[in-house]
C-alpha atoms as a PDB file:
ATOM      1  CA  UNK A   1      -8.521  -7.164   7.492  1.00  0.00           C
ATOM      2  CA  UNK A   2      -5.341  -6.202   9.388  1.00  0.00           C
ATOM      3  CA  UNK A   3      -7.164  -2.974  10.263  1.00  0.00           C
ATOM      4  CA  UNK A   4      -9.595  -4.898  11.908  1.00  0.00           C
ATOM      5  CA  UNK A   5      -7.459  -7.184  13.779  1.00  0.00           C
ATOM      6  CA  UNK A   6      -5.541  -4.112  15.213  1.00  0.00           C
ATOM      7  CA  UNK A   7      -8.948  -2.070  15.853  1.00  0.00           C
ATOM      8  CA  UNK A   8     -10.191  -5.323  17.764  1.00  0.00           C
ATOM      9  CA  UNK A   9      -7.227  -5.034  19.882  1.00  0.00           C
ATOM     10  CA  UNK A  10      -7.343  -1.507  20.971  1.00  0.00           C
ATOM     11  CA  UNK A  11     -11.171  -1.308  21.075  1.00  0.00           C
ATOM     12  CA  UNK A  12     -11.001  -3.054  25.145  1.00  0.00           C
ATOM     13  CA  UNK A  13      -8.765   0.078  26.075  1.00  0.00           C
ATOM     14  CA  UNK A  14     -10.831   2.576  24.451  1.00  0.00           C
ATOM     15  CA  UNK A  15     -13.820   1.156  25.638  1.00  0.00           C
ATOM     16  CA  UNK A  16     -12.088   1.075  29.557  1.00  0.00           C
ATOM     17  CA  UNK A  17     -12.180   4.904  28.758  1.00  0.00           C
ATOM     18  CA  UNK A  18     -15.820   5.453  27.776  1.00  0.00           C
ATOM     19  CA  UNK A  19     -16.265   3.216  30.980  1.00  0.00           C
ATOM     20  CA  UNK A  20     -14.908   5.989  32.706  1.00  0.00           C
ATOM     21  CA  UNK A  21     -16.813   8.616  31.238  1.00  0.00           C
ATOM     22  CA  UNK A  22     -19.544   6.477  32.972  1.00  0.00           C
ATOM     23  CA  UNK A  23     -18.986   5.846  36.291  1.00  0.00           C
ATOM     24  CA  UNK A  24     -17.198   9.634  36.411  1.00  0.00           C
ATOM     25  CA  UNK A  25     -20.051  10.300  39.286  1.00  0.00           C
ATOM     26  CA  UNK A  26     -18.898   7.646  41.348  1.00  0.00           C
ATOM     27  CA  UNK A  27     -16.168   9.589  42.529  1.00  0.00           C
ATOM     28  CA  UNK A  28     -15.159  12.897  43.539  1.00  0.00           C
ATOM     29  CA  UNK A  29     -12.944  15.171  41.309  1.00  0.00           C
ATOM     30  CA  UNK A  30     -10.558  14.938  43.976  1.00  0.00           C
ATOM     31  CA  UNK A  31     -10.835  10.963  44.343  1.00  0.00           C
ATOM     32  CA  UNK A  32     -10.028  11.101  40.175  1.00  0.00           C
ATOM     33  CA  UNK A  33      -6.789  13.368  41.050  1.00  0.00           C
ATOM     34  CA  UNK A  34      -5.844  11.364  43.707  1.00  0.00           C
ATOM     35  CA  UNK A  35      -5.532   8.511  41.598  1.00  0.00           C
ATOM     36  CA  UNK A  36      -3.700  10.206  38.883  1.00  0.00           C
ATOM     37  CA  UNK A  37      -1.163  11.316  41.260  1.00  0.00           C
ATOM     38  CA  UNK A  38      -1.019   7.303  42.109  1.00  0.00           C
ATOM     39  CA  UNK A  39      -0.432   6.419  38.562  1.00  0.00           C
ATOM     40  CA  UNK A  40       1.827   9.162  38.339  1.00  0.00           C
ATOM     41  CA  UNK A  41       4.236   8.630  40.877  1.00  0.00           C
ATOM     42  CA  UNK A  42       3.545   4.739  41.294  1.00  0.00           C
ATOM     43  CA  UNK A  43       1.864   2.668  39.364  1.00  0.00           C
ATOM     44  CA  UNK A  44       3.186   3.836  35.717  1.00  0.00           C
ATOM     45  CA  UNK A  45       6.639   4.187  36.670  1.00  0.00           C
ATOM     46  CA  UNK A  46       6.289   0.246  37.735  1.00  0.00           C
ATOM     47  CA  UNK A  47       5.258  -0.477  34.279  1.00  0.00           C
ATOM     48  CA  UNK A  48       7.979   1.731  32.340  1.00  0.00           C
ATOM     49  CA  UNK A  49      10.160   0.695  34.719  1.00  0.00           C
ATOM     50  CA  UNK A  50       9.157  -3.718  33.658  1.00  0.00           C
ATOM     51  CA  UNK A  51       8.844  -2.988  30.652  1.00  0.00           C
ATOM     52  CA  UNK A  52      12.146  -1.429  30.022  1.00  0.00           C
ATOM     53  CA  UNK A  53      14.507  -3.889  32.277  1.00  0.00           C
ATOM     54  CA  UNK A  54      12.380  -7.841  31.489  1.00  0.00           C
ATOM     55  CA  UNK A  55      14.172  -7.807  28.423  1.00  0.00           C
ATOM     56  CA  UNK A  56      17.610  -7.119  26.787  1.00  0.00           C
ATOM     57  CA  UNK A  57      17.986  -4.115  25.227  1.00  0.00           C
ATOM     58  CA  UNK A  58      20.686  -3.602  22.238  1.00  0.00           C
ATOM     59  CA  UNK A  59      22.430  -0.452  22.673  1.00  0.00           C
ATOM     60  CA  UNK A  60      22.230  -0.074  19.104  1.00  0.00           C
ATOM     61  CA  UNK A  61      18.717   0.307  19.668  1.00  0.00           C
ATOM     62  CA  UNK A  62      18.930   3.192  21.828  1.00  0.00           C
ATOM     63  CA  UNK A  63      20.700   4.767  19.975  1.00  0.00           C
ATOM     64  CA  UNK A  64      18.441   4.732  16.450  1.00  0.00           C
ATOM     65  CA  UNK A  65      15.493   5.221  18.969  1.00  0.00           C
ATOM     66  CA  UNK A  66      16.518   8.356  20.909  1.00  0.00           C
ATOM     67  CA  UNK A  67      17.949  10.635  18.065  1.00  0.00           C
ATOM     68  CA  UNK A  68      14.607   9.980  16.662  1.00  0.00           C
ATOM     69  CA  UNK A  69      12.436  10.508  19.356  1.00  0.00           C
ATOM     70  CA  UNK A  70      14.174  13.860  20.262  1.00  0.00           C
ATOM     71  CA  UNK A  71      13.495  15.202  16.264  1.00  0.00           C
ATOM     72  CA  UNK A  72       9.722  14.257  17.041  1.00  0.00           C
ATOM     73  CA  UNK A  73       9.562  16.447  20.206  1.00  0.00           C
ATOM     74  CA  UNK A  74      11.377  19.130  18.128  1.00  0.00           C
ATOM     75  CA  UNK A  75       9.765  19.262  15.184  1.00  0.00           C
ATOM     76  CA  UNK A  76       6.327  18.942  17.064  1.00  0.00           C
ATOM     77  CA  UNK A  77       7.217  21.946  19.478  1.00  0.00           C
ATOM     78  CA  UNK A  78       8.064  24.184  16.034  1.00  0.00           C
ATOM     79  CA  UNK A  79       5.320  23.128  14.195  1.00  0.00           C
ATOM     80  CA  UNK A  80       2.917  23.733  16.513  1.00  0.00           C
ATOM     81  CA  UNK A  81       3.874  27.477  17.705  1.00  0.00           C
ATOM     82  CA  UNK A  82       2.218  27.969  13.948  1.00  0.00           C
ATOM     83  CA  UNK A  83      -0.695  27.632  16.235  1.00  0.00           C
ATOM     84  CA  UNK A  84       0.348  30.852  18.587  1.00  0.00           C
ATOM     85  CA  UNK A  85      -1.476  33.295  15.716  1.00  0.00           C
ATOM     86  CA  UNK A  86      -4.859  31.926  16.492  1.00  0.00           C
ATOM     87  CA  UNK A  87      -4.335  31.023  20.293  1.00  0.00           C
ATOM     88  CA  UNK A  88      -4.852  33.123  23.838  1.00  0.00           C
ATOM     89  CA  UNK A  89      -3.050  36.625  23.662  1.00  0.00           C
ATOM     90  CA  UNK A  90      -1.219  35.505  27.141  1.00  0.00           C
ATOM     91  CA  UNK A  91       1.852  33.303  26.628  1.00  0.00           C
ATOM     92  CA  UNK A  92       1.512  31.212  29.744  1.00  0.00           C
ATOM     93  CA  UNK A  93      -2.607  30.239  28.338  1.00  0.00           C
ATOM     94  CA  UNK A  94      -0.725  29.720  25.019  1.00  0.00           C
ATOM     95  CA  UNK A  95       1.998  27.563  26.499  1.00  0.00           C
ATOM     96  CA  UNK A  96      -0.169  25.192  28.684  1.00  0.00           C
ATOM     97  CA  UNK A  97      -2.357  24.364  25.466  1.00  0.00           C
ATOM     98  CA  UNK A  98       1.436  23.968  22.884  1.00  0.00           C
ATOM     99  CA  UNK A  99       2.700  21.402  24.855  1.00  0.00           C
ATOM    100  CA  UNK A 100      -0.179  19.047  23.448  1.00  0.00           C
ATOM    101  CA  UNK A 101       1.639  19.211  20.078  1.00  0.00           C
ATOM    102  CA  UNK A 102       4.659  17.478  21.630  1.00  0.00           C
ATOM    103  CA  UNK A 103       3.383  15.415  24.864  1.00  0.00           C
ATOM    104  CA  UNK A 104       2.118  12.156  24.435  1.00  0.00           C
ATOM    105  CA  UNK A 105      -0.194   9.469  26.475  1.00  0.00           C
ATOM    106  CA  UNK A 106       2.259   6.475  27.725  1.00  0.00           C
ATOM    107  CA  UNK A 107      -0.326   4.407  28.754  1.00  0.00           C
ATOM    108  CA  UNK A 108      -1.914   3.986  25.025  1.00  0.00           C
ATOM    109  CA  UNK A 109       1.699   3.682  23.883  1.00  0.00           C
ATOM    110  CA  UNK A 110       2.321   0.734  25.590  1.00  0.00           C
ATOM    111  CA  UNK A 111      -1.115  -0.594  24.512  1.00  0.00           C
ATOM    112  CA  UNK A 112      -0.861   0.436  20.754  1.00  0.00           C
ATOM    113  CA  UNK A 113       2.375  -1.089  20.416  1.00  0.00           C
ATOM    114  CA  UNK A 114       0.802  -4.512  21.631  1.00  0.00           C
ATOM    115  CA  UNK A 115      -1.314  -4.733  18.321  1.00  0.00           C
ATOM    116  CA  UNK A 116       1.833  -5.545  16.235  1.00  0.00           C
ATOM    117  CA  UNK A 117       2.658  -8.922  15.244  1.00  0.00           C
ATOM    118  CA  UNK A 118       5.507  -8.102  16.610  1.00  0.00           C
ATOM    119  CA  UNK A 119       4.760  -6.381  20.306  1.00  0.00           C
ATOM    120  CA  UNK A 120       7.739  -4.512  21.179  1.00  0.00           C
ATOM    121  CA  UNK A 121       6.503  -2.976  24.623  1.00  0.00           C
ATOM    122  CA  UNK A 122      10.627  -2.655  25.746  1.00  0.00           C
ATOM    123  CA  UNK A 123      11.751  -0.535  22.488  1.00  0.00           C
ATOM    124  CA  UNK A 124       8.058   1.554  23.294  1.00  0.00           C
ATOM    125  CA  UNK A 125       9.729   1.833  26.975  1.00  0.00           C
ATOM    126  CA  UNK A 126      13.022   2.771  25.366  1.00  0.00           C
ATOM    127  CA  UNK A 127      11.103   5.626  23.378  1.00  0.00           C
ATOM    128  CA  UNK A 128       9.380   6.807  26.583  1.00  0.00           C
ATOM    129  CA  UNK A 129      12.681   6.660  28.566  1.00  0.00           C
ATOM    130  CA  UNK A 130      14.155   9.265  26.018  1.00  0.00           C
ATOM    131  CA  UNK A 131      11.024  11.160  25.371  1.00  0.00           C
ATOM    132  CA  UNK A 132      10.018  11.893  28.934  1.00  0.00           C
ATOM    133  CA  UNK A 133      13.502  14.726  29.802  1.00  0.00           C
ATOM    134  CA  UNK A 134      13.017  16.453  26.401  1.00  0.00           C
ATOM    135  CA  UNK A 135       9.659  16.507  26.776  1.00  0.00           C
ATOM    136  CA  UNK A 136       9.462  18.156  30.277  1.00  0.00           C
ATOM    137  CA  UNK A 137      12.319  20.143  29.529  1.00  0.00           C
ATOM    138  CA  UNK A 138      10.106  21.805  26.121  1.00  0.00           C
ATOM    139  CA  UNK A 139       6.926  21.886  28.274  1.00  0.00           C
ATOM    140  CA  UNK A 140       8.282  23.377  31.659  1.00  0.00           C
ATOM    141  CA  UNK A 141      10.639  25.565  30.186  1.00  0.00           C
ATOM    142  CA  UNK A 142       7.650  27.036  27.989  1.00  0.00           C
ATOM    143  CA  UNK A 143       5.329  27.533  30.840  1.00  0.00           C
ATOM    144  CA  UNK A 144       8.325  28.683  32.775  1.00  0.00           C
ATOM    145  CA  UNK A 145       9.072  31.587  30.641  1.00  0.00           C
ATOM    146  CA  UNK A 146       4.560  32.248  30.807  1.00  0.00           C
ATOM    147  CA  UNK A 147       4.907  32.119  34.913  1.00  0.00           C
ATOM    148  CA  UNK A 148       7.668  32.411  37.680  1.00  0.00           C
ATOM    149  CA  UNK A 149       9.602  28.961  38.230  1.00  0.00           C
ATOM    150  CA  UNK A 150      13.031  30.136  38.338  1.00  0.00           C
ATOM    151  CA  UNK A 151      15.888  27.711  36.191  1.00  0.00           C
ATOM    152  CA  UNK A 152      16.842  25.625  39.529  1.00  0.00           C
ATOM    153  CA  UNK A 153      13.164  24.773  39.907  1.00  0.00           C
ATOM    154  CA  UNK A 154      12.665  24.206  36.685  1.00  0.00           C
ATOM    155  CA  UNK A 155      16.014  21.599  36.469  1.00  0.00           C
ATOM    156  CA  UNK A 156      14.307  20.018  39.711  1.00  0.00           C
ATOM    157  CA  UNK A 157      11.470  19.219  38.350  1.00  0.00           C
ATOM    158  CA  UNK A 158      12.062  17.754  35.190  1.00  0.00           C
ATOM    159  CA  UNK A 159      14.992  15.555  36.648  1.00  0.00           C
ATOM    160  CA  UNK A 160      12.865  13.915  39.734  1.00  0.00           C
ATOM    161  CA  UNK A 161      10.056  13.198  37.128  1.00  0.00           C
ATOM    162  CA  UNK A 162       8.778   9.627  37.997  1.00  0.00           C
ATOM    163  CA  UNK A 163       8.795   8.972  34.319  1.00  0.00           C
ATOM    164  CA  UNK A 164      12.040   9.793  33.864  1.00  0.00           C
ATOM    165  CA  UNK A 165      13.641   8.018  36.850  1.00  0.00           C
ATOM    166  CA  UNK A 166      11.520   4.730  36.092  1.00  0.00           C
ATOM    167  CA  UNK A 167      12.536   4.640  32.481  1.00  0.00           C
ATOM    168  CA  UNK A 168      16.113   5.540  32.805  1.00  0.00           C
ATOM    169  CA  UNK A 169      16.598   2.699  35.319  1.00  0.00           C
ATOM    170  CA  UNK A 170      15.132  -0.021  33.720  1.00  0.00           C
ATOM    171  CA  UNK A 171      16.643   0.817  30.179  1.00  0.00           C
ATOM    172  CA  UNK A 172      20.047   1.088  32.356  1.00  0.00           C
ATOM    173  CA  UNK A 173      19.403  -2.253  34.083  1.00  0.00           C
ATOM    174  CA  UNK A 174      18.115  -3.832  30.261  1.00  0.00           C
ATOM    175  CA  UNK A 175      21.939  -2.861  29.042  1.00  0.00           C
ATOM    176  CA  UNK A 176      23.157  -4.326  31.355  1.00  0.00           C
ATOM    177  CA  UNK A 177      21.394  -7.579  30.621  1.00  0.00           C
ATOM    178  CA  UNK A 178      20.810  -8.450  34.163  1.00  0.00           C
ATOM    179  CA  UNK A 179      18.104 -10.088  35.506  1.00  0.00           C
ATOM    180  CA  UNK A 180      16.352  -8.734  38.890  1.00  0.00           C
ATOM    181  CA  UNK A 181      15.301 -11.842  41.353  1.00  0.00           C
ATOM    182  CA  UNK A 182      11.831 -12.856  41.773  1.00  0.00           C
ATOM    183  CA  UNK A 183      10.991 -11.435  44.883  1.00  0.00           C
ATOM    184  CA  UNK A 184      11.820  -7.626  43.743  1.00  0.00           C
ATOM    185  CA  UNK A 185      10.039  -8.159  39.973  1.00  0.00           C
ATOM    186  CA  UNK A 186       6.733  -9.991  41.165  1.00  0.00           C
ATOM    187  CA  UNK A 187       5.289  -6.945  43.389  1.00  0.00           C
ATOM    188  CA  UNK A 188       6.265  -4.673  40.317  1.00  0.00           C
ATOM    189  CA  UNK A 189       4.768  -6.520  38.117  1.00  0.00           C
ATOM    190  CA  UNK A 190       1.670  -6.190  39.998  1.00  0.00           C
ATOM    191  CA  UNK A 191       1.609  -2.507  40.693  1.00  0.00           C
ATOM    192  CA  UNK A 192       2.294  -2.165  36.476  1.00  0.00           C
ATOM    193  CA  UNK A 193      -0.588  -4.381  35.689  1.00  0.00           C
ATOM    194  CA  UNK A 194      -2.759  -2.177  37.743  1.00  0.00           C
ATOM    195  CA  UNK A 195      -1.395   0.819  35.672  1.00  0.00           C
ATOM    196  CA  UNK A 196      -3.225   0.650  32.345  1.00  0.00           C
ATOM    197  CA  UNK A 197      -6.572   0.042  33.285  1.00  0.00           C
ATOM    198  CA  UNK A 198      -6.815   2.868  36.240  1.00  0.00           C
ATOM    199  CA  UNK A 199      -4.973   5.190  33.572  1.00  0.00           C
ATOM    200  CA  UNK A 200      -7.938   4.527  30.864  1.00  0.00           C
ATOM    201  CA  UNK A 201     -10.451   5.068  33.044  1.00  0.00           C
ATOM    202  CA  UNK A 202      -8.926   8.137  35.054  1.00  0.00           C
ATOM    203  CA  UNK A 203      -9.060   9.698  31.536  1.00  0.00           C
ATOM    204  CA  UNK A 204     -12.520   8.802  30.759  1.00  0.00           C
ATOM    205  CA  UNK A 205     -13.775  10.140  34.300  1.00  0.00           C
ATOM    206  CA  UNK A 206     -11.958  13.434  33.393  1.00  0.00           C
ATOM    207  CA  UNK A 207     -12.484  13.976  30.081  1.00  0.00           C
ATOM    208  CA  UNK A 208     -15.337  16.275  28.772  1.00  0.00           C
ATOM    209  CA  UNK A 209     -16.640  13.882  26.137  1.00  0.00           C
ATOM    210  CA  UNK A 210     -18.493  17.423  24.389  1.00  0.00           C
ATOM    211  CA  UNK A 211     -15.087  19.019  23.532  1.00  0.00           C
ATOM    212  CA  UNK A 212     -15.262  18.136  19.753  1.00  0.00           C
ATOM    213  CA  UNK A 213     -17.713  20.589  19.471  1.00  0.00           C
ATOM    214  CA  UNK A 214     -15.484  23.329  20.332  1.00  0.00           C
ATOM    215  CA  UNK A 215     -12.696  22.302  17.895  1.00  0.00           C
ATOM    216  CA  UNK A 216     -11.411  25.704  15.864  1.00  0.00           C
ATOM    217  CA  UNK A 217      -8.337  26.800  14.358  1.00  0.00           C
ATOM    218  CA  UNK A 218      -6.261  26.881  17.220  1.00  0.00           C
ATOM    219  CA  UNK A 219      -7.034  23.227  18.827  1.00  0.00           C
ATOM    220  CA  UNK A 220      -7.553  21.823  15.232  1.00  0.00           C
ATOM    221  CA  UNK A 221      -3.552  22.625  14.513  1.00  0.00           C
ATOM    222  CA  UNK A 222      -2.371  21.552  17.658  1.00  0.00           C
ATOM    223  CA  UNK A 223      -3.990  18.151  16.879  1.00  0.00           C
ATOM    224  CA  UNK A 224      -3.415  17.750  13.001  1.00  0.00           C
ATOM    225  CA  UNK A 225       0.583  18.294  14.485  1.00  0.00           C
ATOM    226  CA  UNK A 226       0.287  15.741  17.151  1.00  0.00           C
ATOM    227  CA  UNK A 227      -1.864  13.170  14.985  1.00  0.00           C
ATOM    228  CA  UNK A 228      -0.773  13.623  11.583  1.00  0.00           C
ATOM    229  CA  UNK A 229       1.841  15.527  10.876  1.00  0.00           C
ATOM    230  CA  UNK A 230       4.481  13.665  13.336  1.00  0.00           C
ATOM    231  CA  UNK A 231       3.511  10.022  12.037  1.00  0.00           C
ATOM    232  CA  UNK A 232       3.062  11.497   8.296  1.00  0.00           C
ATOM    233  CA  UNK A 233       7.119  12.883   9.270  1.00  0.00           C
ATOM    234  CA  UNK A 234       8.178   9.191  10.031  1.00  0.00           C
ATOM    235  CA  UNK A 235       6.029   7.138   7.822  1.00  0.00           C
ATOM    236  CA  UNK A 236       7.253   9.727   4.853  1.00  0.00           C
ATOM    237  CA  UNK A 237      11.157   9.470   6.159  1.00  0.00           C
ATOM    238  CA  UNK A 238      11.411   6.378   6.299  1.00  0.00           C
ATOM    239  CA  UNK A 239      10.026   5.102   3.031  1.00  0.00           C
ATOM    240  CA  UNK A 240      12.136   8.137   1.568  1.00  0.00           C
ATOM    241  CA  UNK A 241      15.278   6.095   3.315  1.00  0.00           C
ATOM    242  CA  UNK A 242      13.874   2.996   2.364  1.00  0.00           C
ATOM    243  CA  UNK A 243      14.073   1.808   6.115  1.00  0.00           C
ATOM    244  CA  UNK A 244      11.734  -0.799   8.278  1.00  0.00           C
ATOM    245  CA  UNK A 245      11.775  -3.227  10.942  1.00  0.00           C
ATOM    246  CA  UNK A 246      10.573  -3.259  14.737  1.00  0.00           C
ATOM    247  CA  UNK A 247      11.726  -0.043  15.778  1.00  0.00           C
ATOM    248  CA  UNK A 248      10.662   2.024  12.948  1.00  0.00           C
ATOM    249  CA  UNK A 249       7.200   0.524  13.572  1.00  0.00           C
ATOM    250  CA  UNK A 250       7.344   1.402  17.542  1.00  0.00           C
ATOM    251  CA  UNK A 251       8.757   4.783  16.090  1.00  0.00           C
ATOM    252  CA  UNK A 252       5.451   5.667  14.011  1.00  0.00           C
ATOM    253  CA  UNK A 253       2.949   4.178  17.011  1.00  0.00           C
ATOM    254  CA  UNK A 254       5.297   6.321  19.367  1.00  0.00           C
ATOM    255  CA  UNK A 255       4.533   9.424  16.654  1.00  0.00           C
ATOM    256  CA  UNK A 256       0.688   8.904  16.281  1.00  0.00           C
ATOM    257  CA  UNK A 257       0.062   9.173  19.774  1.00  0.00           C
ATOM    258  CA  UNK A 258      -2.374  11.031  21.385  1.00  0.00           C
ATOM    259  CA  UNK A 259      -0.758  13.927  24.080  1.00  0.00           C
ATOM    260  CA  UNK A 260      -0.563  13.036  27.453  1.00  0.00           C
ATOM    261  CA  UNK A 261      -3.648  13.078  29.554  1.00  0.00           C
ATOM    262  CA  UNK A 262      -2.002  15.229  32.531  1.00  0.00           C
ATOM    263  CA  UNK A 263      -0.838  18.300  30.301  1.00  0.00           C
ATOM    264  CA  UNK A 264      -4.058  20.235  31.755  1.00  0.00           C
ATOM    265  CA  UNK A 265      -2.591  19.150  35.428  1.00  0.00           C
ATOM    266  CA  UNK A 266       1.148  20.642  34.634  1.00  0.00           C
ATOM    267  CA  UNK A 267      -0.529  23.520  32.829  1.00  0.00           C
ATOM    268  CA  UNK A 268      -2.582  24.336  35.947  1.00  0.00           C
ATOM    269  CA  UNK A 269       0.476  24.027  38.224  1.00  0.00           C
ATOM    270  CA  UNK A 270       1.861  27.596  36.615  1.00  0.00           C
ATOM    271  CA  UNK A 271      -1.408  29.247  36.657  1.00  0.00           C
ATOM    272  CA  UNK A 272      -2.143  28.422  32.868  1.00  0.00           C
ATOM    273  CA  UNK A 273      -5.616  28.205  31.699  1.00  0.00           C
ATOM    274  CA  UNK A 274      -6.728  24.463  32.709  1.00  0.00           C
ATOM    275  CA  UNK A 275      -9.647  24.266  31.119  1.00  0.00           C
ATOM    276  CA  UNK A 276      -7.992  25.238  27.776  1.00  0.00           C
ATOM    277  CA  UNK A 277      -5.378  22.511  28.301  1.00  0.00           C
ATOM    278  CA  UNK A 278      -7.601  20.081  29.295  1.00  0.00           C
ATOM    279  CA  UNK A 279     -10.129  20.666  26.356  1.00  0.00           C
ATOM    280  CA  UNK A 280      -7.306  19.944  24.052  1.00  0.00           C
ATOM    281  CA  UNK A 281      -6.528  16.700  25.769  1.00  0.00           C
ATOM    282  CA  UNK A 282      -9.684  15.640  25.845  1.00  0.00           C
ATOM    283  CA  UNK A 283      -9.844  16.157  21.586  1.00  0.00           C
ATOM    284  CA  UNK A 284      -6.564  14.876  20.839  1.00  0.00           C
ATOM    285  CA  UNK A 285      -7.981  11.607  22.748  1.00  0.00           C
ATOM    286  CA  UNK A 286     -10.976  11.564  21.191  1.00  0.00           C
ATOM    287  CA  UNK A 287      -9.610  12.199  17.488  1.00  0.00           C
ATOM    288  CA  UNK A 288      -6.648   9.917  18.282  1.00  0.00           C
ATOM    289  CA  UNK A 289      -9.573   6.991  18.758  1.00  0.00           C
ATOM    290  CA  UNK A 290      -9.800   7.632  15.307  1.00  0.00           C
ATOM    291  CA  UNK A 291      -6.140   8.394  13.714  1.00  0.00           C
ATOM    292  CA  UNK A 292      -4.283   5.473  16.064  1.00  0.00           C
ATOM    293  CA  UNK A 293      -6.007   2.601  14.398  1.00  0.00           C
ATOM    294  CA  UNK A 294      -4.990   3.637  10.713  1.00  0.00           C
ATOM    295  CA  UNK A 295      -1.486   4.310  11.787  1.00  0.00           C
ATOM    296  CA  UNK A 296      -0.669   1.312  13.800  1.00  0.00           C
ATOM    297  CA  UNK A 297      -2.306  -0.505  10.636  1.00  0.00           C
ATOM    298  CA  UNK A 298       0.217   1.431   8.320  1.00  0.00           C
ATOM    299  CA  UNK A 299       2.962   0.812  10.507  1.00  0.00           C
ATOM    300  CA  UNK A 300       2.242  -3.334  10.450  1.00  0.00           C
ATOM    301  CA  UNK A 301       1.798  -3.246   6.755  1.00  0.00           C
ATOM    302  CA  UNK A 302       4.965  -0.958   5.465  1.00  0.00           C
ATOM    303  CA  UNK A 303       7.215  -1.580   7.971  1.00  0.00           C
ATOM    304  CA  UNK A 304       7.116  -4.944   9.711  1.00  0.00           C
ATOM    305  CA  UNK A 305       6.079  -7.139   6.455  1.00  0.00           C
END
């Protein structure tokens, strides 16, 4: 029954994306880029950014959430280079498809974590806000070492990241437990309700919907890692520490997501095989459809009851 309940929730965002897969003809590929690079730089960063700062946030709960987060990244980054052995003989190819095992879709976070009782959309901000640096820093350095960005580019980059900025600030400004005035939150809050919806069906439009077909040893590890190895590491952690509560839950939805649906977009800025990278998104997407449901389920029956 609970799995129902939650599946009923995240069925409308799912089903924004197969609307996208739709009305993909509508629009030229460029018109599709042009509005990731709006929810990139823009519209996301509003929502990370509300998300993070309309609430208090206990510095206590940074603190549990960002050690944790940063052991996710690693141990997805290790685990999947256990992929390398059946992947592209060129490292940069290989590195614009690993970065899959540790990148994940913010967007469907915020969503997923709205199907527990207990919605916790600023601790899901929190997680982004710490997930976002170490994150870059894994994939870009990675890439970096497959292509030609030298280390001040590579610091550049990964410290002007929209992500990063919005996240940081409104966890900073959440701390702090101050309130920003009306006038400054309302056109925020606009631009982040606008986020969600153009991210689900940006993915759809871009997605090739036949890329379960192609799934083989290579893009099968990369998303058994990202999908159930990382929320099998929490779920199996914290029963072994006999732990619960809000922010393990956001913890294992945080784990079981999907990668992000940009990695083929960063992995085509080095000169890395795109279509590889973007193949890969498109399964873990597809496949997390599947996985997200039973964890989010798991999560509001072990950990939140």
């Amino acid at each position: 029954m609970i799995f129902l309940v939650i599946l009923a929730g995240l069925l409308p965002s799912f089903l924004l994306v197969g609307l996208g897969g739709l009305v993909r003809g509508r629009l030229s590929a460029n018109a599709w880029q042009g509005l990731d690079r709006l929810n990139f730089e823009i519209l996301f960063p509003a929502l990370l950014f509300v998300a993070a700062s309309s609430r208090p946030i206990e510095l206590s709960a940074v603190a549990t959430i960002a050690p944790a987060v940063w052991a996710l990244l690693t141990c997805g980054m290790i685990a999947g280079y256990g992929a390398r052995r059946f992947g592209p003989d060129r490292f940069l190819d290989f590195a614009g498809a690993w970065q899959t095992a540790w990148r994940f879709n913010s967007a469907i976070g915020i969503i997923a974590v709205g199907a527990l009782s207990t919605s916790q959309p600023g601790l899901m901000a929190v997680a982004i806000g710490m997930a976002v640096p170490l994150a870059n820093v894994y994939a870009v350095s990675a890439l970096s070492r497959g292509g030609a960005l030298g280390p001040l580019a590579t610091v550049r980059k990964i410290a002007l990241n929209p992500f990063l900025l919005a996240s940081l600030s409104g966890v900073l400004l959440g701390l702090s437990g101050y309130s920003l005035p009306g006038l400054v939150l309302a056109p925020l809050t606009l631009l982040a309700d606008a986020a969600i919806p153009i991210a689900l069906i940006s993915v759809g439009a871009t997605m090739n919907w036949s890329a379960l077909a192609r799934l083989n040893g290579f893009s099968g590890t990369l998303c058994g890692v990202k999908l159930i190895l990382l929320p099998g590491l929490v779920t199996g952690t914290a029963l072994a520490l006999g732990i619960s509560g809000s922010e393990v839950a956001v913890l294992l939805v945080f784990a079981a997501l999907p990668t992000a649906s940009a990695a083929h977009v960063l992995a085509a800025g080095f000169g890395a095989d795109r279509e590889l990278s973007a193949t890969l998104v498109a399964q873990s997407t597809l496949l997390g459809a599947l996985t997200l449901p039973v964890w989010v389920t798991l999560a509001e029956i072990l950990f939140l009851r």
